[in-house]
Protein backbone atom coordinates (compact mmCIF):
# COMPACT_ATOMS: atom_id res chain seq x y z
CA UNK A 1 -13.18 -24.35 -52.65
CA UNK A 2 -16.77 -23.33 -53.58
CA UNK A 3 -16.27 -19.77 -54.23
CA UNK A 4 -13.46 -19.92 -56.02
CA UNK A 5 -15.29 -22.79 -58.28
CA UNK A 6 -18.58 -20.71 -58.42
CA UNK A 7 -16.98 -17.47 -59.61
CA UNK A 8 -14.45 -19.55 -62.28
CA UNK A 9 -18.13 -21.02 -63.89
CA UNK A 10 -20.97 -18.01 -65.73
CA UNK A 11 -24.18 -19.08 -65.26
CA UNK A 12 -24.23 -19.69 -69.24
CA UNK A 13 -21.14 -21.93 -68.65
CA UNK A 14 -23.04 -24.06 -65.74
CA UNK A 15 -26.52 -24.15 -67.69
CA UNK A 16 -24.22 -25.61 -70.65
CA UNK A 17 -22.93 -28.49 -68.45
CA UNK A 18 -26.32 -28.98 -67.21
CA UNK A 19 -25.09 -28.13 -63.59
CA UNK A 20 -27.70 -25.97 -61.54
CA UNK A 21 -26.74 -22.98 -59.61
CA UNK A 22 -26.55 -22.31 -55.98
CA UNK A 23 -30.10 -20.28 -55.85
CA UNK A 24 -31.59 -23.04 -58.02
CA UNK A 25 -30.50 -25.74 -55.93
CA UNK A 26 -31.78 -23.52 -52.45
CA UNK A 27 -35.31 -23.22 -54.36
CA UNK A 28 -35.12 -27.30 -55.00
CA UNK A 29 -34.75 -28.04 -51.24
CA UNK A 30 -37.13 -25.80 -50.15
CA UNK A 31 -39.96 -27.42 -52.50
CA UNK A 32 -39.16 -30.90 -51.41
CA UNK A 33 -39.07 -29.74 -47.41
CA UNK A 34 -42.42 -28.50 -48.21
CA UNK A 35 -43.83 -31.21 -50.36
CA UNK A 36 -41.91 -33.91 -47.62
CA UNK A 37 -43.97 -32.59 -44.69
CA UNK A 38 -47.39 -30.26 -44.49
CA UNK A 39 -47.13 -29.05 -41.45
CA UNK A 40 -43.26 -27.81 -42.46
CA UNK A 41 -42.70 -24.10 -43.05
CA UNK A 42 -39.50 -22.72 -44.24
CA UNK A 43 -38.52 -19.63 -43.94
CA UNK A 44 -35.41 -18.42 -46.58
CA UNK A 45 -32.71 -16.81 -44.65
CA UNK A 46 -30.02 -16.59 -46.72
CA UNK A 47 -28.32 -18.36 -50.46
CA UNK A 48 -27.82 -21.04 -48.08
CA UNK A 49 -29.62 -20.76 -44.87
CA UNK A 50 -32.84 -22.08 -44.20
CA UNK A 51 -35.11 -22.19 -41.22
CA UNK A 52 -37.69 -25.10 -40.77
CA UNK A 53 -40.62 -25.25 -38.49
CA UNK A 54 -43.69 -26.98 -37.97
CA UNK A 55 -42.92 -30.27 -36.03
CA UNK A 56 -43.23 -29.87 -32.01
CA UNK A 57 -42.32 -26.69 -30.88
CA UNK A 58 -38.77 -26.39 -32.51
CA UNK A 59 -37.05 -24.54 -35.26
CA UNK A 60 -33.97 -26.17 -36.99
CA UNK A 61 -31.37 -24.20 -39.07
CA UNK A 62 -30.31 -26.01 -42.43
CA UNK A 63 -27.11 -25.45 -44.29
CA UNK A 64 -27.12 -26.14 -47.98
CA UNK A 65 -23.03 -25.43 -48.64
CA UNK A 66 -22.00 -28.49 -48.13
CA UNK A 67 -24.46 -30.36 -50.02
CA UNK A 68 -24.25 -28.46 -52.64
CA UNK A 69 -20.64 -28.74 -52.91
CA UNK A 70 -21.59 -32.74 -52.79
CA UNK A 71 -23.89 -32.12 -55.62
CA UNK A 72 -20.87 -30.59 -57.86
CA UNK A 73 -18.63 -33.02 -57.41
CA UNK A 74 -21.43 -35.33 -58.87
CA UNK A 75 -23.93 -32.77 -60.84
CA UNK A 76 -25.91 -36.68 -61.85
CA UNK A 77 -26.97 -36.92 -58.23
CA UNK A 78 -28.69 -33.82 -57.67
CA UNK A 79 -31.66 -36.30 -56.76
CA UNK A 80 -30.14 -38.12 -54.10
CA UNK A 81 -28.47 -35.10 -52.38
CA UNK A 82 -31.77 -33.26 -51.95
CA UNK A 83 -33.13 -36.76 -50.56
CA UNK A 84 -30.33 -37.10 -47.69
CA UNK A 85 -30.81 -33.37 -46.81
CA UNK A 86 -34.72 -33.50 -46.70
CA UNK A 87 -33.66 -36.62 -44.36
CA UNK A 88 -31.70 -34.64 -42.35
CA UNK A 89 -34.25 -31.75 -42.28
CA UNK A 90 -37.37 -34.64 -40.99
CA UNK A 91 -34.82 -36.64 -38.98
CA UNK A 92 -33.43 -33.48 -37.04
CA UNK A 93 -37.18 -31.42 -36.43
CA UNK A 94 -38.54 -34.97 -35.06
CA UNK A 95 -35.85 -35.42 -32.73
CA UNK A 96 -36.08 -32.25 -31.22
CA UNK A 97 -40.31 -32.95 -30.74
CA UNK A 98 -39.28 -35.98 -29.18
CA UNK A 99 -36.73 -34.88 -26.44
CA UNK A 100 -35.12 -37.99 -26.34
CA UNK A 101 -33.41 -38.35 -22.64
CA UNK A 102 -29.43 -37.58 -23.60
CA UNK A 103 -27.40 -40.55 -23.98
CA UNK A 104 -23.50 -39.72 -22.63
CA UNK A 105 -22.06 -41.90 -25.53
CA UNK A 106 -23.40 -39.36 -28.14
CA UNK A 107 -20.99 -36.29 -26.17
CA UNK A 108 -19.70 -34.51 -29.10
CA UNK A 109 -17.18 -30.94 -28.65
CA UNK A 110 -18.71 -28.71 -31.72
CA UNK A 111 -17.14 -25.49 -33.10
CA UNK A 112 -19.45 -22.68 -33.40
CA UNK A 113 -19.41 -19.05 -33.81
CA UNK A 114 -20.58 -17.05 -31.11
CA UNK A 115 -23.46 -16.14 -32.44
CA UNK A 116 -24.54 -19.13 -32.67
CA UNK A 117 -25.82 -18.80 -29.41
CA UNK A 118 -27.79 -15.79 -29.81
CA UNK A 119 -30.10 -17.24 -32.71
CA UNK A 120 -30.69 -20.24 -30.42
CA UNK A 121 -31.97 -17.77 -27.90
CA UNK A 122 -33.71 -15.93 -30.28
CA UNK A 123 -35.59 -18.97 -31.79
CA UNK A 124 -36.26 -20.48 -28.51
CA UNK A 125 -37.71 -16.69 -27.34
CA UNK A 126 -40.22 -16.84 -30.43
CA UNK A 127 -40.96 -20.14 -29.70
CA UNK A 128 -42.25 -19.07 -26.44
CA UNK A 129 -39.50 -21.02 -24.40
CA UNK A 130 -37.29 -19.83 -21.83
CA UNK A 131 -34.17 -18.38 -22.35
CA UNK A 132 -32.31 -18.38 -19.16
CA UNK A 133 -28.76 -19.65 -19.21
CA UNK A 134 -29.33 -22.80 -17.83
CA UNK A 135 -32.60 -23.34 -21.19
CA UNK A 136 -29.24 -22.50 -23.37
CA UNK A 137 -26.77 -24.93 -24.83
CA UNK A 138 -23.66 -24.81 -22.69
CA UNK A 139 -20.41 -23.45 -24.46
CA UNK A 140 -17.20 -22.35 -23.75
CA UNK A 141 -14.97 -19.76 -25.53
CA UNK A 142 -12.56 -20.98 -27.90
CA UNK A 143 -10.51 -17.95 -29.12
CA UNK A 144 -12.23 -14.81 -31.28
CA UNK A 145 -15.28 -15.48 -32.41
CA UNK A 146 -15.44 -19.02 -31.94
CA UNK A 147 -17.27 -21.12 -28.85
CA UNK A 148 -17.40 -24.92 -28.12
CA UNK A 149 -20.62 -26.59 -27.23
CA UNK A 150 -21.70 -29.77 -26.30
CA UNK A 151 -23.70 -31.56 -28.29
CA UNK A 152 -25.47 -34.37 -29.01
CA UNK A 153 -24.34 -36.44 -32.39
CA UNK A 154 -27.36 -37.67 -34.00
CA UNK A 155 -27.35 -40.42 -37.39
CA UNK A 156 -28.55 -37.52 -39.70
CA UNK A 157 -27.60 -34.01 -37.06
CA UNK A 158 -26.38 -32.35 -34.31
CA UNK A 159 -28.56 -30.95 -31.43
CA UNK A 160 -27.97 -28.95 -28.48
CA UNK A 161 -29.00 -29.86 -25.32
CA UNK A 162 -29.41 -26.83 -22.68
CA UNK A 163 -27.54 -27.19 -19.45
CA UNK A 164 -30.39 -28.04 -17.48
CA UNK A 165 -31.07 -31.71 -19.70
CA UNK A 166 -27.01 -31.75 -19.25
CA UNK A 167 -26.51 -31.98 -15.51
CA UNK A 168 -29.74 -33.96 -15.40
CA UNK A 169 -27.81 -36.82 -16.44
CA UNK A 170 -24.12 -36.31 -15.80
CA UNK A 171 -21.90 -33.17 -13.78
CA UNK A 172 -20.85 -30.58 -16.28
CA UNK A 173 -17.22 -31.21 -15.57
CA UNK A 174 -17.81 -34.84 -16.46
CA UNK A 175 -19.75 -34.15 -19.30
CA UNK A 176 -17.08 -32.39 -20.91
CA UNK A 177 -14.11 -34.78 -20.29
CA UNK A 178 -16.64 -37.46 -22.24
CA UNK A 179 -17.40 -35.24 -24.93
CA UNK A 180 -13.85 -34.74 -25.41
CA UNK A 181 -13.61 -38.56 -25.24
CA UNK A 182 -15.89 -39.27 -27.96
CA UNK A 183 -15.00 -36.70 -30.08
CA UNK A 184 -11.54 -38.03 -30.20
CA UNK A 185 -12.93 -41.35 -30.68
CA UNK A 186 -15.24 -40.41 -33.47
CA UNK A 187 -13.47 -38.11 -35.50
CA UNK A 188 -12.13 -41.19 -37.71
CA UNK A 189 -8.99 -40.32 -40.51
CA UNK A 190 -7.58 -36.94 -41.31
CA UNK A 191 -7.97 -36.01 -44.52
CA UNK A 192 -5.57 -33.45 -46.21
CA UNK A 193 -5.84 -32.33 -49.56
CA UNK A 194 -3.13 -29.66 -51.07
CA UNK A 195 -4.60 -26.63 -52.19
CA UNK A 196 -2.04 -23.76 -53.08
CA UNK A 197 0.97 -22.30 -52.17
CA UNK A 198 0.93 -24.72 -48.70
CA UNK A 199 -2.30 -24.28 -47.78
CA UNK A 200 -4.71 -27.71 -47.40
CA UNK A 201 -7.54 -28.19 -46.47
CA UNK A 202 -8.65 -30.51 -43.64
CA UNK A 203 -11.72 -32.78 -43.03
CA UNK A 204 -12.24 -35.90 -40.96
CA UNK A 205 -14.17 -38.91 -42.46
CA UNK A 206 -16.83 -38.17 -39.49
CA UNK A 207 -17.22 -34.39 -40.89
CA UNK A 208 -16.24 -33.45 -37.27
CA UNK A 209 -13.02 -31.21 -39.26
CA UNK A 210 -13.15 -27.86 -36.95
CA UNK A 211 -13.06 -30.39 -33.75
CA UNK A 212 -9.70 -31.18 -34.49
CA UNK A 213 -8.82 -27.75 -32.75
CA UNK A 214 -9.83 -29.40 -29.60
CA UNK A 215 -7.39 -32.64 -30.09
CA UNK A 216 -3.90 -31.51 -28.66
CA UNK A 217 -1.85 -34.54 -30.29
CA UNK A 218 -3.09 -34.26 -33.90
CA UNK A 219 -1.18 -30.81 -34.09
CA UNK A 220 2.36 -32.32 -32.98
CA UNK A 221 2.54 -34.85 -35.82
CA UNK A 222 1.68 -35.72 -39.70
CA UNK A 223 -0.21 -34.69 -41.53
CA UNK A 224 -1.05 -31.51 -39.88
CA UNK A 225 2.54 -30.88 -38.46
CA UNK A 226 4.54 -28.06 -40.49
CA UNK A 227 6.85 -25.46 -40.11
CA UNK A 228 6.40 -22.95 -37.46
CA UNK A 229 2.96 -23.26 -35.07
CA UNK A 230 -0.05 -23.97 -37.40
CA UNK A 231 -2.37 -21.30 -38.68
CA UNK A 232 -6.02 -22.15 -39.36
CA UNK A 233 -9.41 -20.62 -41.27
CA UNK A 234 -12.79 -22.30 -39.87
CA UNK A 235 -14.00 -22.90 -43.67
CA UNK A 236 -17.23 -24.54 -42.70
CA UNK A 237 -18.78 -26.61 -40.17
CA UNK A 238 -16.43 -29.35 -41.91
CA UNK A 239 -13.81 -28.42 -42.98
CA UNK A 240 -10.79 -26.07 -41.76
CA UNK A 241 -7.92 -24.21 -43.82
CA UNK A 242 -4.17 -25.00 -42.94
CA UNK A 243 -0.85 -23.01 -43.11
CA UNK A 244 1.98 -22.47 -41.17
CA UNK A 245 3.63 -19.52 -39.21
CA UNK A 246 7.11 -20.27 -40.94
CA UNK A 247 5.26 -20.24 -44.66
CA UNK A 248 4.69 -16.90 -45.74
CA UNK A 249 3.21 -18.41 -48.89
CA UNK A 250 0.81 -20.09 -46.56
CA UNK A 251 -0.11 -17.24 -44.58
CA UNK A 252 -0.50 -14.83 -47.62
CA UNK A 253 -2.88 -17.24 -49.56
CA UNK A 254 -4.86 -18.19 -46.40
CA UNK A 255 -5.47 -14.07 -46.39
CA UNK A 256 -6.33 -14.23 -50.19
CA UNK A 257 -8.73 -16.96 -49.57
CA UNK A 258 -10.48 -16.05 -46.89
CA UNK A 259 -11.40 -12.22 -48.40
CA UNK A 260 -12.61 -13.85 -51.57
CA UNK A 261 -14.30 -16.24 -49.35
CA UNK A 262 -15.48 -13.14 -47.47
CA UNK A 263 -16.93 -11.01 -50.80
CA UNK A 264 -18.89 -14.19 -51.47
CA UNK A 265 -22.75 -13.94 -50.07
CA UNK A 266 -22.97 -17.59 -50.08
CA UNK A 267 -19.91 -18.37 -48.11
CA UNK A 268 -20.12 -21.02 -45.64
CA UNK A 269 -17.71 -19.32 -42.96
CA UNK A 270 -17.98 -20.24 -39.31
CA UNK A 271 -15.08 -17.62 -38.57
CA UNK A 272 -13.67 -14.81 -40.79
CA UNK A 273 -10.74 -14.57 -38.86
CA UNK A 274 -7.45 -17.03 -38.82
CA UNK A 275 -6.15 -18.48 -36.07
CA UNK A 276 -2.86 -19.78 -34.57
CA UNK A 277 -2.24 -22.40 -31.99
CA UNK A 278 0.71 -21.34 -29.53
CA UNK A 279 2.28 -23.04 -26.61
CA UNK A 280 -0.97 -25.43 -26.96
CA UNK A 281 -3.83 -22.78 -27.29
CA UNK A 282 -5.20 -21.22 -30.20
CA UNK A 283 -5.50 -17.50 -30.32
CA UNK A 284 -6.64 -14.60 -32.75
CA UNK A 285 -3.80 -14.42 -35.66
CA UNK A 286 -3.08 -11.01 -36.89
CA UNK A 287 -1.72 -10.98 -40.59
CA UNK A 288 -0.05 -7.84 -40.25
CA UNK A 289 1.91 -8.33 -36.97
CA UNK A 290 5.02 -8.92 -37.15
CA UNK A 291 5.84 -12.93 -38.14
CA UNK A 292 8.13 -15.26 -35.96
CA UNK A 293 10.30 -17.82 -37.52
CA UNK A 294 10.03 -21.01 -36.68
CA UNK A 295 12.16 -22.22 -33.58
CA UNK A 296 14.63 -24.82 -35.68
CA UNK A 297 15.44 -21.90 -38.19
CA UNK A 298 15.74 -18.78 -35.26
CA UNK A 299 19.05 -17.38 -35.77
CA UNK A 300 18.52 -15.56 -32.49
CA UNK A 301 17.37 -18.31 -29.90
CA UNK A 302 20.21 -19.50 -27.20
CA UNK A 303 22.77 -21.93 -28.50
C-alpha cells in the first residue's frame, strides 16, 4: 500500500537505500517525455499527474502511481520503468492522432470517477473540439462517484471513444453487451493478497482490477466470497480494497486505510468512498449506519 510504505520510509532512510522519492521519480519522467519527443509538452498537474501534448490535436493524462509502486518493488529497474511509461506516453498520444476506426474486439467496461468526464470535456474544449454529448465518451453511473465507460483497450493504454465513433460501428446497446463480453474475457486470474485485519487487496493479471465490479459471478465464489455482502475501496485504476459486511475488523481497517490514503497528496484514489454490493448492485456504504449480520449468522431471520 504506497502510502502506508511512503510514510514508514524518511527521505534520509530512502536516499540511504538508494531508492528515489515520489517527486524525484515525477521529475525523471517528465525529462525523458521531453527528451523522447520535441514536439511533447508536459504540463505537471499533480505528485503524480501529468498532462502531455504535442502530437495531433490530443492531450493524454499520465499516472505515475502505479509505476512507481513497480519501481519499489524493484528500486534496480528504475531505468526500465521510466522506458515502458515513456512507451505508454508515445504509444497512447499517437493513437489518438491517428483515429484508428474502433475495432469491437477491443470493447473494454472501465471504472472511472465522475469527473473523469469533465476533464475530458475540458481538454477537448481547449483543444478547440466539440463538446456535445454525443463528442463525449459514453458512460453510465455506477454507484457514488463512480461511472463506467467504454473504452477501447490498447497494447500500451486505454482510450475513449465518443459516442458518435461508437454507434458508427455498432448500436450502443450492442456495444455494451460486447464490452461486457470482453472484459470478462480479458480480465485473466484474480489475484488476492492479505493485507490486515481481513482486508486484501485485489488485482487481475490484465490490470483490469476495478472491472471486476461489473462481473456478477466473481462475487458469489472464492476468492472474493466472504462473510456478509462484500465491501470495496476503488484503490487505483488497478487495484480495489476488499472486506466484508459481517467483518467489523474489515470494515474498520478499510475506514483506517482509506483516510490515511485520503491525507496522502499523492494518493492514487479513483473513489474516496467504500462501497457495498447488495442483492447484485453496488451502492454507497455508510460506515456509521447501522451494520447487518450476515444472513447464515441472523438470529432474527424466519426459521
Amino acid at each position: 500500500m504506497a502510502c502506508m510504505l511512503l510514510t514508514a520510509l524518511s527521505p534520509a532512510a530512502m536516499a540511504a537505500d538508494g531508492v528515489i522519492t515520489r517527486l524525484q521519480f515525477r521529475d525523471r519522467v517528465v525529462a525523458r517525455l521531453e527528451a523522447a519527443n520535441p514536439d511533447f509538452k508536459v504540463k505537471v498537474l499533480s505528485l503524480d499527474e501529468l498532462e502531455v501534448t504535442g502530437v495531433g490535436e490530443g492531450e493524454v493524462r499520465m499516472y505515475l502511481g502505479n509505476a512507481y509502486r513497480q519501481y519499489l518493488s524493484d528500486p534496480s529497474s528504475l531505468d526500465q520503468v521510466i522506458t515502458r511509461f515513456v512507451g505508454v506516453a508515445v504509444s497512447a498520444t499517437a493513437a489518438e492522432a491517428e483515429d484508428a476506426p474502433l475495432a469491437p474486439a477491443d470493447l473494454r467496461l472501465l471504472i472511472r470517477p465522475a469527473g473523469f468526464l469533465d476533464e475530458v470535456g475540458k481538454m477537448r474544449a481547449r483543444s478547440g473540439k466539440p463538446t456535445l454529448d454525443t463528442d463525449l465518451p459514453v458512460s453510465r453511473l455506477l454507484a457514488g462517484d463512480l461511472v463506467v465507460l467504454l473504452g477501447l483497450d490498447h497494447p500500451q493504454s486505454y482510450s475513449y471513444p465518443p459516442r458518435a465513433t461508437i454507434e458508427e460501428a455498432l448500436p450502443s446497446a450492442d456495444a455494451w453487451t460486447r464490452a461486457l463480453t470482453n472484459t470478462g474475457a480479458a480480465v485473466g486470474k484474480i489475484r488476492t493478497e492479505a493485507l490486515r485485519d481481513g482486508v486484501s487487496m485485489v488485482t487481475t493479471e490484465s490490470g483490469l482490477g476495478p472491472s471486476l465490479l461489473l462481473l456478477d459471478n466473481v462475487w458469489t465464489q472464492a476468492p472474493l466470497k466472504g462473510q456478509g455482502d462484500p465491501i470495496v475501496v476503488v484503490f487505483s485504476r488497478t487495484a480495489l480494497l476488499l472486506g466484508h459486511e459481517g467483518d467489523p475488523a474489515s470494515i474498520n481497517a478499510l475506514v483506517a486505510i482509506l483516510k490515511a490514503e485520503r491525507a496522502f497528496a499523492g494518493n492514487d484514489l479513483v473513489s474516496d468512498q467504500l462501497f457495498i454490493r447488495r442483492n447484485g448492485r453496488w451502492e454507497v456504504f455508510d460506515p456509521a449506519a447501522p451494520r447487518r449480520m450476515p444472513r447464515e449468522a441472523s438470529l432474527d431471520r424466519a426459521a
